[in-house]
C-alpha atoms as a PDB file:
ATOM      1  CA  UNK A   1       0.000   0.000   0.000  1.00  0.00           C
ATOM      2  CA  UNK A   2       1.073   3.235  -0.810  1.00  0.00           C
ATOM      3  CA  UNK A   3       0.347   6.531   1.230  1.00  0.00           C
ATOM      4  CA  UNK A   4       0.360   9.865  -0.105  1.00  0.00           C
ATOM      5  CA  UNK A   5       0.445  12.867   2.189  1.00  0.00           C
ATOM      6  CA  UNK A   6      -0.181  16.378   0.373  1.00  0.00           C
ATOM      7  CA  UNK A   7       0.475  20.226   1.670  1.00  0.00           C
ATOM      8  CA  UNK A   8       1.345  23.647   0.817  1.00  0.00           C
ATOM      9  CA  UNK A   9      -2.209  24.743  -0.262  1.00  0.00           C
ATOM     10  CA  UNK A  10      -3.439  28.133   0.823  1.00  0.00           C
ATOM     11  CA  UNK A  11      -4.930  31.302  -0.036  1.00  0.00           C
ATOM     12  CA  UNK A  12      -3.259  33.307  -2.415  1.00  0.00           C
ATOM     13  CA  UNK A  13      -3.524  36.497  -4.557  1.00  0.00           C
ATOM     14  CA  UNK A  14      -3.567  36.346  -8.211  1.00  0.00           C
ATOM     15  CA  UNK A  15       0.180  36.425  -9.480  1.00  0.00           C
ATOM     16  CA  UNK A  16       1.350  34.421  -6.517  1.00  0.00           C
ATOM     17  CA  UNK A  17       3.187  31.234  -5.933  1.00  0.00           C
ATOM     18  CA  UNK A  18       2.550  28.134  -3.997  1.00  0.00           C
ATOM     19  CA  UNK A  19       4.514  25.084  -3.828  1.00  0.00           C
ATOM     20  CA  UNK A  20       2.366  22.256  -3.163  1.00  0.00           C
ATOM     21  CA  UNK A  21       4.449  18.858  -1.143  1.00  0.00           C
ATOM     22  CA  UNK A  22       3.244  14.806  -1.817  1.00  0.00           C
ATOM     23  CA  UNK A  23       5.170  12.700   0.750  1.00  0.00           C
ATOM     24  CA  UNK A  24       4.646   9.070  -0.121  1.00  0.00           C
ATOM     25  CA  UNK A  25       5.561   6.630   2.376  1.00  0.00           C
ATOM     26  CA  UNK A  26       8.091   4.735   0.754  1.00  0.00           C
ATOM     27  CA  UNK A  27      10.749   4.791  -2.767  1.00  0.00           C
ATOM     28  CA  UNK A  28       7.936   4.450  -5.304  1.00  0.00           C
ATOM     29  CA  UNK A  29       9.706   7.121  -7.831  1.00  0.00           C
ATOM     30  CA  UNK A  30      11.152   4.337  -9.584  1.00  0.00           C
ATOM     31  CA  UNK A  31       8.314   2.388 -10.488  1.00  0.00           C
ATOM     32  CA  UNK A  32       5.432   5.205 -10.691  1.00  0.00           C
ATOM     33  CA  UNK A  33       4.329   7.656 -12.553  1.00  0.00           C
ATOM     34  CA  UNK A  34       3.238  10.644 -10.135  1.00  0.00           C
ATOM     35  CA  UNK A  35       0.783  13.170 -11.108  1.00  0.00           C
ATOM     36  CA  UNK A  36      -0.826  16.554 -10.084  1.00  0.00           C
ATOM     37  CA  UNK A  37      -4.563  16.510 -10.323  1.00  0.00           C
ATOM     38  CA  UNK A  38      -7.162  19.212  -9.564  1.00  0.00           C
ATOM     39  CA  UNK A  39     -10.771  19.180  -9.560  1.00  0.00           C
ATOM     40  CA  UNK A  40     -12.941  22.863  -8.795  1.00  0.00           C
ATOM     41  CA  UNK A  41     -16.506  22.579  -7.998  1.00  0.00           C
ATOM     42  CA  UNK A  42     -18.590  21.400 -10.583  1.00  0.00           C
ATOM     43  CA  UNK A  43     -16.270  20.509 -12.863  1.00  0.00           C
ATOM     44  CA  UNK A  44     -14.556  17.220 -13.764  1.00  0.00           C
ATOM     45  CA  UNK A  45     -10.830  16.124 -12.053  1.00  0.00           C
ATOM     46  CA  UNK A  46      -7.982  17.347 -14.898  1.00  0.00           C
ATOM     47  CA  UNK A  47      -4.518  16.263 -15.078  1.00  0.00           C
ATOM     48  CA  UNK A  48      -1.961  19.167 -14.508  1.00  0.00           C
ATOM     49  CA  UNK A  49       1.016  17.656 -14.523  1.00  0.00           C
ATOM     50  CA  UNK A  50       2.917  14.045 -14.350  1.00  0.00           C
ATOM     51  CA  UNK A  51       6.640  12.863 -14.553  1.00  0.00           C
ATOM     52  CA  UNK A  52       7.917  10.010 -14.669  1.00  0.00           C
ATOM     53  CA  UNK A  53      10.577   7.360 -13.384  1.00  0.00           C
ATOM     54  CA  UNK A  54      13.095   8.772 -16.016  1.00  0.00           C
ATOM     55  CA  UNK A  55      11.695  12.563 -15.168  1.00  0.00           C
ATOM     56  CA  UNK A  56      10.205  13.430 -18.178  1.00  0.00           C
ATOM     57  CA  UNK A  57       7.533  15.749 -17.509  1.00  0.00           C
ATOM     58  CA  UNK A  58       3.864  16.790 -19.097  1.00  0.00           C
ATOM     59  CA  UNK A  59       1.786  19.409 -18.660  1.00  0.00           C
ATOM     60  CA  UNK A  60      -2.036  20.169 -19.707  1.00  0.00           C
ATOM     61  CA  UNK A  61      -1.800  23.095 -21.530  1.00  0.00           C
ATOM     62  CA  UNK A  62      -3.571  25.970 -19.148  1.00  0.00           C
ATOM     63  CA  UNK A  63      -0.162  25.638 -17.011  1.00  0.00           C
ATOM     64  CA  UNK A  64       2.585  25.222 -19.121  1.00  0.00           C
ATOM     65  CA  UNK A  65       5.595  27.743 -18.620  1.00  0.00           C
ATOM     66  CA  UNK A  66       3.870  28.652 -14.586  1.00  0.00           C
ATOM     67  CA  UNK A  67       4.114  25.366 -13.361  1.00  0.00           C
ATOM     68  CA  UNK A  68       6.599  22.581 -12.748  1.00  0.00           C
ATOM     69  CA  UNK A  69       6.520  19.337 -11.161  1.00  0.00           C
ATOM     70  CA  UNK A  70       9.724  17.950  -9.828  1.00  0.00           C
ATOM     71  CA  UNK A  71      10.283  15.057  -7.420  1.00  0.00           C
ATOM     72  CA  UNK A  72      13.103  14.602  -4.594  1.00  0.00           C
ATOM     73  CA  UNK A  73      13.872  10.822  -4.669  1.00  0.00           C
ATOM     74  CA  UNK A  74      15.862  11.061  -1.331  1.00  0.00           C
ATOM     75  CA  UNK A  75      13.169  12.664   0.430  1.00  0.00           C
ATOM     76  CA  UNK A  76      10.192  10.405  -1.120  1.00  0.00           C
ATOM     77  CA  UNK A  77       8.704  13.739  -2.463  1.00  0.00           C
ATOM     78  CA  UNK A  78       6.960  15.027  -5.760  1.00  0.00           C
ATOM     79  CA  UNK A  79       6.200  18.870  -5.773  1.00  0.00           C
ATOM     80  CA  UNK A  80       4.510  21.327  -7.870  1.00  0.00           C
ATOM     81  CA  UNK A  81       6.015  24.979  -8.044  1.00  0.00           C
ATOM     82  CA  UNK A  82       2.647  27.026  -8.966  1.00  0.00           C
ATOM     83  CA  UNK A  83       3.810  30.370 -10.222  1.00  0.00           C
ATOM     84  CA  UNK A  84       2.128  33.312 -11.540  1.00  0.00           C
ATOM     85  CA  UNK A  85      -1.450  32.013 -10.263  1.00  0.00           C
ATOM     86  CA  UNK A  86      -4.852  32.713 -12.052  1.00  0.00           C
ATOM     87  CA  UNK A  87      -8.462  32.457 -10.063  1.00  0.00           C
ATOM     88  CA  UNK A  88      -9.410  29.790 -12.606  1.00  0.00           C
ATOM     89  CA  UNK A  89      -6.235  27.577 -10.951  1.00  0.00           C
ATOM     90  CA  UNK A  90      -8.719  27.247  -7.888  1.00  0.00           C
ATOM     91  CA  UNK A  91      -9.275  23.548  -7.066  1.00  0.00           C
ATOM     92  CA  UNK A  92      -8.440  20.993  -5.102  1.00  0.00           C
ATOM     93  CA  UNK A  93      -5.460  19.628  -5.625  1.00  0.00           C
ATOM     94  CA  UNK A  94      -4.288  15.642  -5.813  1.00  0.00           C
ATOM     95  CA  UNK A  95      -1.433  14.215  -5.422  1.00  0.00           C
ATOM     96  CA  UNK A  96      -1.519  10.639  -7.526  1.00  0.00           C
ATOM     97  CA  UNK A  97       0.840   7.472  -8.258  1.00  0.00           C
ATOM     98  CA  UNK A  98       0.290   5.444 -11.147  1.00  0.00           C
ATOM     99  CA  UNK A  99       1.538   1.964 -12.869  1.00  0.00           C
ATOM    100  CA  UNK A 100      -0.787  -0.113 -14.766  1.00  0.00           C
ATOM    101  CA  UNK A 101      -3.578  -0.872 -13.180  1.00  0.00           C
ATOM    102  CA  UNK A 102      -2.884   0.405  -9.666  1.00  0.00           C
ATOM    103  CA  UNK A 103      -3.907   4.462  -8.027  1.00  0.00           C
ATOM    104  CA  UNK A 104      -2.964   5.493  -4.939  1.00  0.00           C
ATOM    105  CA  UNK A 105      -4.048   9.368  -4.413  1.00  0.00           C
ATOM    106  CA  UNK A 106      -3.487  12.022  -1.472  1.00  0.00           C
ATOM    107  CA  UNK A 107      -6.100  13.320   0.102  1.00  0.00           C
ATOM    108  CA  UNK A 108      -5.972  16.416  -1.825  1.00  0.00           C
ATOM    109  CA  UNK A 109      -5.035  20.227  -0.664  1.00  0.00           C
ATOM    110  CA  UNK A 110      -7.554  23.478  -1.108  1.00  0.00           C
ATOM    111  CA  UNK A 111      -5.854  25.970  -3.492  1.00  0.00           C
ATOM    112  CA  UNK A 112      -7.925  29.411  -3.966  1.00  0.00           C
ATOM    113  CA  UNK A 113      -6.468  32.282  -6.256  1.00  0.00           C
ATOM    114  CA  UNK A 114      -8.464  35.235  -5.202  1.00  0.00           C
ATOM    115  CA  UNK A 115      -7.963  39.167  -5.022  1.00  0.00           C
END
């Protein structure tokens, strides 16, 4: 079983940054693909961003060149740098692990863009 454990959301004004944290619970870097998903009200859950064991990274196209995902193999951590932040960013945010048939997700983090 793998556990996810996500922070860094938060309040913030538009043109901020945030740098949202996914501690997993063990060296899974190697044999997952992680992901960023978010998921505001109403609307269906969206892949932001994913990288995988060789760190090659993808973005949906509403974030490219403001966000990056990046992972920390000694510390078991996967982390997306949010920069210049728009309102319609707003959404929960998931950490997620993938291979084959297997999911393991965090427990998602609030992030609101507001003025």
């Amino acid at each position: 079983q793998v556990q996810l454990v996500e922070s860094g959301g938060g309040l913030v004004q538009p043109g901020g940054s945030l740098r949202l944290s996914c501690a997993a619970s063990g060296s899974i870097f190697s044999r997952y693909v992680m992901g960023w998903y978010r998921q505001a009200p109403g609307k269906q859950r969206e892949l932001v961003a994913t990288i995988t064991s060789g760190g090659s990274t993808n973005y949906v196209d509403s974030v490219k060149g403001r966000f990056t995902i990046s992972r920390d193999s000694a510390k078991n951590t996967v982390y997306l740098q949010m920069n210049s932040l728009k309102p319609e960013d707003t959404a929960v945010y998931y950490c997620n692990a993938h291979r084959s048939s297997l999911d393991y997700w965090g427990q998602g983090t609030q992030v609101t863009v507001s003025s």
